[in-house]
Protein backbone atom coordinates (compact mmCIF):
# COMPACT_ATOMS: atom_id res chain seq x y z
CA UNK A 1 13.02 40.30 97.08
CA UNK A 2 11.65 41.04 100.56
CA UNK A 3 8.19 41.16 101.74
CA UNK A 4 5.91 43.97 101.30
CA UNK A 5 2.29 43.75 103.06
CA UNK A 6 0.19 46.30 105.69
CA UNK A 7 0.89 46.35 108.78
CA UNK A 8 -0.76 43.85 111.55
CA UNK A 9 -2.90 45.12 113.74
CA UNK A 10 -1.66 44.43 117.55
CA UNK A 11 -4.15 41.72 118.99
CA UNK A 12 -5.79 43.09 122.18
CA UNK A 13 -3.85 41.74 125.32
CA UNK A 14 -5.14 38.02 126.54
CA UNK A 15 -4.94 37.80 130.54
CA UNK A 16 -3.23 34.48 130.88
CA UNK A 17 -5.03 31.17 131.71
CA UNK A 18 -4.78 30.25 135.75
CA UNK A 19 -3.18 27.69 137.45
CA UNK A 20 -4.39 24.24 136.61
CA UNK A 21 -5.70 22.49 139.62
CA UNK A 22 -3.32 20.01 141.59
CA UNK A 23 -3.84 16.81 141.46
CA UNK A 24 -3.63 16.75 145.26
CA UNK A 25 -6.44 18.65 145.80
CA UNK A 26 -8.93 18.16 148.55
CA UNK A 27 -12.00 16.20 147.79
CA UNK A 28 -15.59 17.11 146.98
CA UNK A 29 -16.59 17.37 150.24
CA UNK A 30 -13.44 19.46 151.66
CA UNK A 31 -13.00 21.71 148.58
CA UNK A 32 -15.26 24.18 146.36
CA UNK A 33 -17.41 22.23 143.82
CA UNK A 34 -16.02 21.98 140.43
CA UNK A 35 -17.77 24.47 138.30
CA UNK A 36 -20.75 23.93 135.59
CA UNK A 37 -17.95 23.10 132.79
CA UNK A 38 -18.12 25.95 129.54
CA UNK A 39 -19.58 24.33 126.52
CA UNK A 40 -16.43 23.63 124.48
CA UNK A 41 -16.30 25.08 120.35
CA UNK A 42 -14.93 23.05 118.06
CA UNK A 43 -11.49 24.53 116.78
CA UNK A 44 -11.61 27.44 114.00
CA UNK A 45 -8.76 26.72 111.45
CA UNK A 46 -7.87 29.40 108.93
CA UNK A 47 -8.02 27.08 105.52
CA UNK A 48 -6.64 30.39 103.56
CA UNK A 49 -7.40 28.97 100.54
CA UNK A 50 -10.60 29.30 100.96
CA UNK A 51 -10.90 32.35 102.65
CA UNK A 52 -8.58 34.70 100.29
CA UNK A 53 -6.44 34.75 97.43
CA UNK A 54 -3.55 36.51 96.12
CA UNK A 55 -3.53 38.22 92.92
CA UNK A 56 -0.61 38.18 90.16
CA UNK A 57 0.34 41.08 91.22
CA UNK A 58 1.32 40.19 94.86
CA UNK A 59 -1.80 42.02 96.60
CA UNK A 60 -3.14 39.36 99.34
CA UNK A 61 -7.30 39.56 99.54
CA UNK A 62 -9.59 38.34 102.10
CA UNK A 63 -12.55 37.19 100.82
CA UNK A 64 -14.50 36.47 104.17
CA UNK A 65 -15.04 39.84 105.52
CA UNK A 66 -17.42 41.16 107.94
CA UNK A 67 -18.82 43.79 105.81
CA UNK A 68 -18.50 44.35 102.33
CA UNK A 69 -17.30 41.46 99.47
CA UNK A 70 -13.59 41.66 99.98
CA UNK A 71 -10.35 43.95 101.25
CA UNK A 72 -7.04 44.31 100.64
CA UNK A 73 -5.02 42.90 103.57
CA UNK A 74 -1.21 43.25 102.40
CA UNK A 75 1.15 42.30 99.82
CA UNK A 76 2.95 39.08 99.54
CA UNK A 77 6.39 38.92 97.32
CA UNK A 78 8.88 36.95 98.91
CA UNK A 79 7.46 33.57 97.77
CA UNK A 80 5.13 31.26 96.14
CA UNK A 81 1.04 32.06 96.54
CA UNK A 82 0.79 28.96 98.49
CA UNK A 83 3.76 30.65 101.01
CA UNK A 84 1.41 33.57 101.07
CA UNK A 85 -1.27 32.05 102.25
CA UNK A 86 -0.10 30.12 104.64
CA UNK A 87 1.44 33.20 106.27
CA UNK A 88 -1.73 34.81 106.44
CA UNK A 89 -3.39 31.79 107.41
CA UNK A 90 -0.66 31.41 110.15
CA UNK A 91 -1.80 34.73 111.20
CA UNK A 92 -5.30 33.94 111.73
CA UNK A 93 -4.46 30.95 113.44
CA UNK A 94 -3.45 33.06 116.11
CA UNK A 95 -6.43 34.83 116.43
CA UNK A 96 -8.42 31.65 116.71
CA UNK A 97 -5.58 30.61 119.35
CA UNK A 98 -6.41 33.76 121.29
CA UNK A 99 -10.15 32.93 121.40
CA UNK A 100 -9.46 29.40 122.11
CA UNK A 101 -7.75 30.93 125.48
CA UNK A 102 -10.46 33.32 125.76
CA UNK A 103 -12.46 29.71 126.44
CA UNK A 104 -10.00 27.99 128.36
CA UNK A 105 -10.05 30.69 131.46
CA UNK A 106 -13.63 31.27 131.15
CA UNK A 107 -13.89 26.99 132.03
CA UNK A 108 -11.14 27.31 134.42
CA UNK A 109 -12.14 30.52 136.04
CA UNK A 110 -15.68 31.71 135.73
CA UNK A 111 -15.67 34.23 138.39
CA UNK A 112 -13.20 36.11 136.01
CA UNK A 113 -16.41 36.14 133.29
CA UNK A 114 -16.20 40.39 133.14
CA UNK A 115 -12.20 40.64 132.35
CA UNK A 116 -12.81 37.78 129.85
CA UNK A 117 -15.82 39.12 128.62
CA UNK A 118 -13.91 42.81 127.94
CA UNK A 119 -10.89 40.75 126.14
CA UNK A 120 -13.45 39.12 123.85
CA UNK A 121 -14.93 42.57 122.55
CA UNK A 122 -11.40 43.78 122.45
CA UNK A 123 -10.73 41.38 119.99
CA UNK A 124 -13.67 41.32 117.81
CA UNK A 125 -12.76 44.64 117.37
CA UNK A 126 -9.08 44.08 115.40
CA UNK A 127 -11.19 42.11 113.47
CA UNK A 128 -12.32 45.11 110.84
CA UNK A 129 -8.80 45.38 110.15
CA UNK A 130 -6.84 42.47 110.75
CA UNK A 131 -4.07 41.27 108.62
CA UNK A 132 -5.05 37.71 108.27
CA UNK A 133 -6.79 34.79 105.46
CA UNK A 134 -9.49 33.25 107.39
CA UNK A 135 -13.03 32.21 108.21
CA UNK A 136 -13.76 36.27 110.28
CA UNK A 137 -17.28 35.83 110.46
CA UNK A 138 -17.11 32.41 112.18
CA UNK A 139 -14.17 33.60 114.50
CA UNK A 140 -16.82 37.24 115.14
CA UNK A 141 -19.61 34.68 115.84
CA UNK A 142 -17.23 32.78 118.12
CA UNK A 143 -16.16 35.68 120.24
CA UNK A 144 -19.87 36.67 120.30
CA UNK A 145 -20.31 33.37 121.74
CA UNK A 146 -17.62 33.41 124.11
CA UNK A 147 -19.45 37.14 125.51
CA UNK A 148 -22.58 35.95 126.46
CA UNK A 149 -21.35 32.52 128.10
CA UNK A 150 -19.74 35.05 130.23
CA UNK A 151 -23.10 36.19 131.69
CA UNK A 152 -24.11 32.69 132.25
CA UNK A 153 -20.50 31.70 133.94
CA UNK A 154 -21.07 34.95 136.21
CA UNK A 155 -24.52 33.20 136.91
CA UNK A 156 -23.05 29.70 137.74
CA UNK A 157 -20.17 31.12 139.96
CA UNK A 158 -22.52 32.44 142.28
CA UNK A 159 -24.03 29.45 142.62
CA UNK A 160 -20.52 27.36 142.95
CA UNK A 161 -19.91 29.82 146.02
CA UNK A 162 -23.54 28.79 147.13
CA UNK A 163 -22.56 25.42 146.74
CA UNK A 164 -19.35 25.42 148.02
CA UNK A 165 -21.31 26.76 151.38
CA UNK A 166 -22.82 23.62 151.42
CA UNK A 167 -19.57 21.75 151.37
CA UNK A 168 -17.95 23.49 153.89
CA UNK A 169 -20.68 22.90 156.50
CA UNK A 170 -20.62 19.68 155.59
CA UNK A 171 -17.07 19.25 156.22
CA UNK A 172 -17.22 21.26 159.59
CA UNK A 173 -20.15 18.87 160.55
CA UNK A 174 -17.82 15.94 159.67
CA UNK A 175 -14.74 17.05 161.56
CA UNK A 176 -17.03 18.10 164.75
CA UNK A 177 -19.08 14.79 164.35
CA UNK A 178 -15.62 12.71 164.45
CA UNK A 179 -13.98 14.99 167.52
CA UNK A 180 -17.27 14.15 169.61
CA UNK A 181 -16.66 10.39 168.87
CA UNK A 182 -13.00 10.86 169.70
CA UNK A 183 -13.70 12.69 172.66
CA UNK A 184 -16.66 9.51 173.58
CA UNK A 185 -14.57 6.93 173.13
CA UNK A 186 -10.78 6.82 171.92
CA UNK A 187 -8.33 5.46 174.08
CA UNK A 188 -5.34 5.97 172.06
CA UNK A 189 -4.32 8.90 173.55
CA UNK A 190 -1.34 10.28 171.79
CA UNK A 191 -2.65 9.13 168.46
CA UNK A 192 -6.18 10.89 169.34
CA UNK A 193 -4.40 14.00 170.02
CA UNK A 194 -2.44 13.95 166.97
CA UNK A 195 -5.55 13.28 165.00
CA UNK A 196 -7.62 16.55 166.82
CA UNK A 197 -4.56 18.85 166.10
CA UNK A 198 -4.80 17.77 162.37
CA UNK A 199 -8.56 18.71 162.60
CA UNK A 200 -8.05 21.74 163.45
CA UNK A 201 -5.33 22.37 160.71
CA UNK A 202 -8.13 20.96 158.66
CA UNK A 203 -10.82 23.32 160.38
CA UNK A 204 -9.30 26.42 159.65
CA UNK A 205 -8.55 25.49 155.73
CA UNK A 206 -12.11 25.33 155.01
CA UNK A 207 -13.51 28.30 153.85
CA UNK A 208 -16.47 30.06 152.48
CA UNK A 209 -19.18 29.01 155.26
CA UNK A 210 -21.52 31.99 156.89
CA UNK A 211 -19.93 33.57 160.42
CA UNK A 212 -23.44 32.02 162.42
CA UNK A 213 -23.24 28.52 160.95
CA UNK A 214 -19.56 28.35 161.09
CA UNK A 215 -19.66 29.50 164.92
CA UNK A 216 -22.04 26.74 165.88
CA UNK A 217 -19.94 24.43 164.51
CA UNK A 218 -17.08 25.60 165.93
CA UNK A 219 -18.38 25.05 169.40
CA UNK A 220 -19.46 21.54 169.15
CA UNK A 221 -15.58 21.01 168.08
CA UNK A 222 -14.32 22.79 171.53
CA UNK A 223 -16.23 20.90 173.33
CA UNK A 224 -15.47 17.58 171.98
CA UNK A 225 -11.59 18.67 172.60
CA UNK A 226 -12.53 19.77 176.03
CA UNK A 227 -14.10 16.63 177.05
CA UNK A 228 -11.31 14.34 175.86
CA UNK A 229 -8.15 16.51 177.70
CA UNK A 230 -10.85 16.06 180.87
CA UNK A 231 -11.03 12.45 179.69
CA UNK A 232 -7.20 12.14 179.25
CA UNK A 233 -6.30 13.44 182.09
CA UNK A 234 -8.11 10.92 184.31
CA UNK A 235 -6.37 8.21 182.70
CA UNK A 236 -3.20 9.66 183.49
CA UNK A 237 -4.32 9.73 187.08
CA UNK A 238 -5.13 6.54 186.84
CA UNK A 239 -2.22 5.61 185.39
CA UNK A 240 -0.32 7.39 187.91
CA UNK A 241 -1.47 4.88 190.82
CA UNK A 242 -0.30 1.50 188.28
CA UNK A 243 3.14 3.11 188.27
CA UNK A 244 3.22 3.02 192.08
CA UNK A 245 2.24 -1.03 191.97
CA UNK A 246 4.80 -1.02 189.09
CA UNK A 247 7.56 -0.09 191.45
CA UNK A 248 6.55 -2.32 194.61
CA UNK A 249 6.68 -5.43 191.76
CA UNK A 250 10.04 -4.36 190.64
CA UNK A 251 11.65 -3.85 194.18
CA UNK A 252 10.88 -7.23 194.98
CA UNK A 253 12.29 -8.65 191.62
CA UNK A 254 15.85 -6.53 191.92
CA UNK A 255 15.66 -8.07 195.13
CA UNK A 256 15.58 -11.72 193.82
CA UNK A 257 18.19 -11.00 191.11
CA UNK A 258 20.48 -9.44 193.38
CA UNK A 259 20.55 -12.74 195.60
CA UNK A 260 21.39 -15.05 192.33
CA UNK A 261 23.77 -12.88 191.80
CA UNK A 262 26.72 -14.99 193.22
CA UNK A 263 25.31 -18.42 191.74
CA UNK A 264 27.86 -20.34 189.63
CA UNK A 265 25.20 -22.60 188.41
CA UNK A 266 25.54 -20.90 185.16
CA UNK A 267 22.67 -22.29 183.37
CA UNK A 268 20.25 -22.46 185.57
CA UNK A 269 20.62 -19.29 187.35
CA UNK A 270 20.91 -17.91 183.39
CA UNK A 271 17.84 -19.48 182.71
CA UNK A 272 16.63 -17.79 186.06
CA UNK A 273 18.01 -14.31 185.05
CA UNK A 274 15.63 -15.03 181.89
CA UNK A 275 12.32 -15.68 183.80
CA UNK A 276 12.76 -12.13 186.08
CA UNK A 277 13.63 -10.52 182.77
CA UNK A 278 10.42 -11.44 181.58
CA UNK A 279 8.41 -10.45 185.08
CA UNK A 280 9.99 -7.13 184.54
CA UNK A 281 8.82 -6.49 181.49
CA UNK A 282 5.32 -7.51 182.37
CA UNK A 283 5.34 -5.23 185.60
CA UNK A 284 4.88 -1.80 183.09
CA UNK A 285 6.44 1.14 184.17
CA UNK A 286 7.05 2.72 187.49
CA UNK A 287 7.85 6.28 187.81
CA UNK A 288 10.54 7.31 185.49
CA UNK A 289 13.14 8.42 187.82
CA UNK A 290 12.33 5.16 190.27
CA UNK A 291 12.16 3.53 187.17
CA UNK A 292 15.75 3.84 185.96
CA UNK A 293 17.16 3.42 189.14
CA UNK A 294 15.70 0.23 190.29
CA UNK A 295 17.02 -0.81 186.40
CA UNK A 296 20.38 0.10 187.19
CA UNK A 297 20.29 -2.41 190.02
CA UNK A 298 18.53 -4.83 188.46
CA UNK A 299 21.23 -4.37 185.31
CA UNK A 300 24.19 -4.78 187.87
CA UNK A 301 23.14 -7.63 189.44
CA UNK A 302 22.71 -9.28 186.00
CA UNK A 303 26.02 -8.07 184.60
CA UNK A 304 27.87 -9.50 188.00
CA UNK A 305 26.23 -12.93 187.33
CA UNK A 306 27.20 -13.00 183.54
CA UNK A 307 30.71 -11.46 184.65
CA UNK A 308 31.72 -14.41 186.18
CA UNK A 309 30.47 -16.92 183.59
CA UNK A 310 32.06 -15.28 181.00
CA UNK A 311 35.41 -15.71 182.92
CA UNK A 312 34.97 -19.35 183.59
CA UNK A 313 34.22 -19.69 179.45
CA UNK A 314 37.47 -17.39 178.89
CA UNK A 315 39.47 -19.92 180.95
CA UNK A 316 37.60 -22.90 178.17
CA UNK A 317 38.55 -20.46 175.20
CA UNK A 318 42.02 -21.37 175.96
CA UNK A 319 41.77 -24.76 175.44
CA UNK A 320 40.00 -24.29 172.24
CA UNK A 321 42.97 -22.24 171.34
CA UNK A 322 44.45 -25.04 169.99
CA UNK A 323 41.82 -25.79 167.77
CA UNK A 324 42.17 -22.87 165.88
CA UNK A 325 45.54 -23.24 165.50
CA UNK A 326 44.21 -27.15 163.89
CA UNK A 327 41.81 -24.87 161.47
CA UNK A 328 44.69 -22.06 160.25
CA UNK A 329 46.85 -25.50 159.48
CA UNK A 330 43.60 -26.99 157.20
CA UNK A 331 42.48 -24.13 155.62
CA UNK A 332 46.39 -23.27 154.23
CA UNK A 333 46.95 -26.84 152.95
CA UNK A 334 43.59 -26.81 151.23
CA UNK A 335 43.16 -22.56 150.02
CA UNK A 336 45.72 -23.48 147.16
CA UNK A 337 44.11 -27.20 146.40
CA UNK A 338 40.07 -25.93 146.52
CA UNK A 339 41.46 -24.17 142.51
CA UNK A 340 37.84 -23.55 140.58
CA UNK A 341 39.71 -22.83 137.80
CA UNK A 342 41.71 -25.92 137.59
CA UNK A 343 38.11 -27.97 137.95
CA UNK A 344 34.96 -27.26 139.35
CA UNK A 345 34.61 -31.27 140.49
CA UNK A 346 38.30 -31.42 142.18
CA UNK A 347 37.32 -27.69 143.80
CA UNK A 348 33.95 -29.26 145.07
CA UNK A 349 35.43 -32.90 146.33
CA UNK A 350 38.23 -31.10 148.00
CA UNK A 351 36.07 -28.45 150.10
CA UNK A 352 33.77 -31.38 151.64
CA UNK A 353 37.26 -32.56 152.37
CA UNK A 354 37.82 -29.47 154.26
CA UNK A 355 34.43 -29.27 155.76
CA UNK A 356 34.57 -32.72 157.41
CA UNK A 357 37.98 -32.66 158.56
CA UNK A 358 36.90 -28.60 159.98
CA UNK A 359 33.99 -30.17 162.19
CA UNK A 360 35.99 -33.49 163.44
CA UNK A 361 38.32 -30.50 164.84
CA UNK A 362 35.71 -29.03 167.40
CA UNK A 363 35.21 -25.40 168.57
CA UNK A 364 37.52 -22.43 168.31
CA UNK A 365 37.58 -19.58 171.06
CA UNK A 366 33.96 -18.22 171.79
CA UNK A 367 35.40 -14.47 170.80
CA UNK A 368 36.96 -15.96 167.47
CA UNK A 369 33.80 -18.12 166.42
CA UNK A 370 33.02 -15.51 163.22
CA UNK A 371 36.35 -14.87 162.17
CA UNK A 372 36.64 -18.80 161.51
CA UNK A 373 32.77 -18.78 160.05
CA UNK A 374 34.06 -16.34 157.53
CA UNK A 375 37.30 -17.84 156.83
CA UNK A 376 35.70 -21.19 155.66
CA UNK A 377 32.49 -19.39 154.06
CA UNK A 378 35.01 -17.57 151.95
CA UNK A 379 36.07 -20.74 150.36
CA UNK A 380 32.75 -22.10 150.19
CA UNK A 381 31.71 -19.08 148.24
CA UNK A 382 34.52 -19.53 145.68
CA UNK A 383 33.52 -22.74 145.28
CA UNK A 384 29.60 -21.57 144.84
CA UNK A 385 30.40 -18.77 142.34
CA UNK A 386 32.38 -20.93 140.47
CA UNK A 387 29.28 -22.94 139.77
CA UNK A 388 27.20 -20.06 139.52
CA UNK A 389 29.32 -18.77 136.71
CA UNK A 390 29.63 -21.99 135.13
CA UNK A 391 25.66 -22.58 134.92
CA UNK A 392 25.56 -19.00 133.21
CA UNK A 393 27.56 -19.26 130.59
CA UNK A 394 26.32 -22.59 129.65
CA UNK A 395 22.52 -21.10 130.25
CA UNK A 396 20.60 -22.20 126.89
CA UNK A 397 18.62 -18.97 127.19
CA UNK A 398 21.62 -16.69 127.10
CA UNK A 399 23.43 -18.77 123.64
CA UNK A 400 19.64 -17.96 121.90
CA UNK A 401 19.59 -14.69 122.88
CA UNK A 402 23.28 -14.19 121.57
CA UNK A 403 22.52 -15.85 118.22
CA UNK A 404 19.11 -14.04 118.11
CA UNK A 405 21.86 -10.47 118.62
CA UNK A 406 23.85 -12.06 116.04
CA UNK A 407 21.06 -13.02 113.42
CA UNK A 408 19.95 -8.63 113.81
CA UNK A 409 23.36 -7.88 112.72
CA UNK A 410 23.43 -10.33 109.34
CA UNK A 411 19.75 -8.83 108.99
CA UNK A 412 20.54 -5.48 109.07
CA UNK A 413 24.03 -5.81 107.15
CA UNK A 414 22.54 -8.07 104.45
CA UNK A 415 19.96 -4.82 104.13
CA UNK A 416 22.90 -2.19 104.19
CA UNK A 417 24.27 -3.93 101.45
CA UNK A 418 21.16 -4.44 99.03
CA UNK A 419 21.01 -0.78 99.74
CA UNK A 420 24.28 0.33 98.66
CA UNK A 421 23.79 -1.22 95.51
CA UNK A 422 20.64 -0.03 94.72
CA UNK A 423 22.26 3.95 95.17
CA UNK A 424 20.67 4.50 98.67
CA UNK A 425 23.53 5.60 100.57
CA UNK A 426 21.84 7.66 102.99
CA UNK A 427 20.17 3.86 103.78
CA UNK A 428 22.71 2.11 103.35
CA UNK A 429 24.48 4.53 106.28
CA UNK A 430 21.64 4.09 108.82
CA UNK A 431 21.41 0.18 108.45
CA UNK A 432 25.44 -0.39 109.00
CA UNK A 433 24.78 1.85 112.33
CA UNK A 434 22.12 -0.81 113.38
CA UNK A 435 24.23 -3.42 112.45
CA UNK A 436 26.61 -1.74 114.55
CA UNK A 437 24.65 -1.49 117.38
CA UNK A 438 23.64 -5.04 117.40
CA UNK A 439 27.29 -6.30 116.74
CA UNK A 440 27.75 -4.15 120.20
CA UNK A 441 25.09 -6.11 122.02
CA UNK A 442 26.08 -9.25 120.73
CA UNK A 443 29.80 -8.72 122.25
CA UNK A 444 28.47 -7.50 125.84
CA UNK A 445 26.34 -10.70 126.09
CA UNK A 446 29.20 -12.91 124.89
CA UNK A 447 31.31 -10.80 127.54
CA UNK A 448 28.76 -11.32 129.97
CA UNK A 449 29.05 -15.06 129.63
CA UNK A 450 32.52 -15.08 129.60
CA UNK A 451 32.89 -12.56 132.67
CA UNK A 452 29.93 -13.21 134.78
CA UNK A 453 30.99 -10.84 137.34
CA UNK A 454 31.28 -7.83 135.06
């Protein structure tokens, strides 16, 4: 049989809470002070029960009314009388709900104290009629409530924005107070600029201070940024006339590389090469396009020197030829004898076979030095994992946790069992599928040890 009851009146419409603050918000003394928090009500829960009954005839009462003893609030068929009151109760539960959001955005936003105030009477209002099991006159008394914190949150918002006043100056004061000490004494020019542009980002995202004050402010910040571009640009002048000294220091040093440049005392004039390097460095900078150009000669005479050395070592990289032919002879006698998997001992005896027998051979080709690093680190590796492997799947820790896998699935099968007997099949399911599980993790670890790699 379907339901039969009155109509519901339409709650009045609830404006929706604001945005929570971000966690990212400014602090105290950069942002508008938190406000004077709302006293809090404890939660009004509809308890039908004892608010209401239903007759034997279907015809749903509420018993705490505003006025009067009791009223008739609908008609409940379509279920037991504890159904019925729970969907009444339901319904008052939403009422409460709405009041309970009625508090939230009052806390959250107190300058909005007249809408929310206007809401509340809206709703007390449905209350005459409203289709709902529940404590009214508490929920009437709550909304009261909620209407005359308004006046006092319309009270405390004006004195936030006083407060927030406050901060603001403060925070102008702050910023102005750290441009004149930037503008006194920083010599880290790029990074002191950065920092002053940020300020004044930072400046103009402060709001809510009075056109005088904030103008008085404002000029001890220009002036501070005034005085350190004055100050900045001196340096720069300054800096201007090192440059010039920079580039009289570095003529005369291109001038002493450029007559090593023929030297075939290789490491001594290298060595040499080093030293000016270093002189360079330490000279600073002369003007950029003098700069680079007395680098390019400086870089050429270099390059001619090391030119020539490297063409005398080419000429030794042919004799060393032969040595690599020597290590392509070692390494494929011994790839096929260094076997891990035949023995990890043999594997290991033979590669310090290889390694001694690799030194006694002597260098390779300067350009082919890596290619024969790798070549022998590659077998040294296979050796290595070998081990590696070996020490894991012997690794006490990783046999107890397997057997401690292995003792869940006995557990937990030993369980499924005593449960199928007992009828529980339901049980009985869900314990196999943890025994299942476990067998799972039991097999990857054995894997694991088995396959290190995987």
């Amino acid at each position: 049989m379907t339901q039969q009851h009155t109509p519901n009146p339409t709650p009045a419409s609830i404006p929706k809470p604001g945005p929570r603050p971000h966690a990212s918000a400014r602090s105290s003394s950069m942002s508008a002070s938190t406000p004077t928090p709302v006293p809090v009500s404890a939660p009004i829960t509809s308890n039908p029960e004892d608010h209401g009954y239903i007759s034997t005839d279907g015809t749903v009462y509420l018993t705490s009314v505003l006025a009067g003893s009791e009223r008739v609030v609908g008609y409940w068929q379509a279920g037991s009388k504890d159904e019925g009151l729970a969907h009444y109760g339901a319904k008052f539960d939403e009422l409460a709900t709405q009041a309970e959001v009625l508090e939230t955005r009052l806390r959250a936003h107190p300058h909005d104290a007249a809408a929310i105030a206007r809401s509340a009477q809206s709703q007390r209002e449905t209350l005459h009629d409203a289709a709902v099991i529940g404590n009214l006159p508490a929920l009437d008394e709550r909304l009261a409530e909620i209407s005359k914190r308004c006046d006092d949150a319309a009270e405390q918002a004006k004195r936030d924005q006083q407060h927030r006043a406050t901060e603001a100056k403060i925070a102008k004061d702050r910023l102005a107070t750290e441009a004149e000490e930037i503008a006194d004494n920083s010599t880290e020019w790029k990074a002191a600029g950065n920092r002053l542009r940020a300020i004044l980002e930072e400046w103009k995202s402060i709001k809510g201070l009075d056109r005088a004050t904030d103008d008085e402010l404002w000029k001890r910040f220009s002036r501070a940024r005034d005085a350190f571009h004055r100050r900045r640009g001196a340096h720069f002048a300054d800096l201007d006339k090192q440059r010039a000294q920079a580039q009289k220091s570095k003529e005369l040093l291109v001038e002493k590389a450029e007559a090593l440049q023929n030297s075939t005392d290789w490491s001594r004039t290298a060595g040499a090469y080093r030293d000016l390097m270093r002189e360079w460095k330490a000279s600073g900078r002369a003007p950029r396009g003098a700069d680079d150009a007395l680098w390019t000669r400086f870089r050429a005479a270099q390059d001619h020197f090391f030119s020539a050395r490297d063409a005398e070592q080419a000429a030794k990289d042919e004799e060393f030829a032969q040595n690599a032919e020597q290590k392509d002879a070692l390494l494929a006698h011994y790839d096929e004898l260094i076997d891990p998997s035949k023995g990890i001992s043999s594997a290991r005896e033979k590669l310090r076979e290889l390694q001694e027998k690799w030194d006694a051979i002597g260098f390779v080709p300067r350009n082919q030095v890596r290619t024969y690093e790798d070549k022998i680190a590659a077998i040294e590796a296979r050796v290595a994992e070998a081990e590696d492997a070996e020490w894991k799947r012997t690794d006490p820790e990783a046999q107890a946790r397997i057997a401690q896998f292995q003792a869940k699935v006995d557990d937990f099968t030993a369980q499924a069992d005593a449960a199928q007997k007992a009828g529980k099949q339901a049980k009985a399911e869900n314990l196999r599928h943890q025994a299942e599980q476990w067998r799972e993790w039991t097999r990857m670890a054995e894997q694991s040890l088995e396959n290190p790699e995987q």
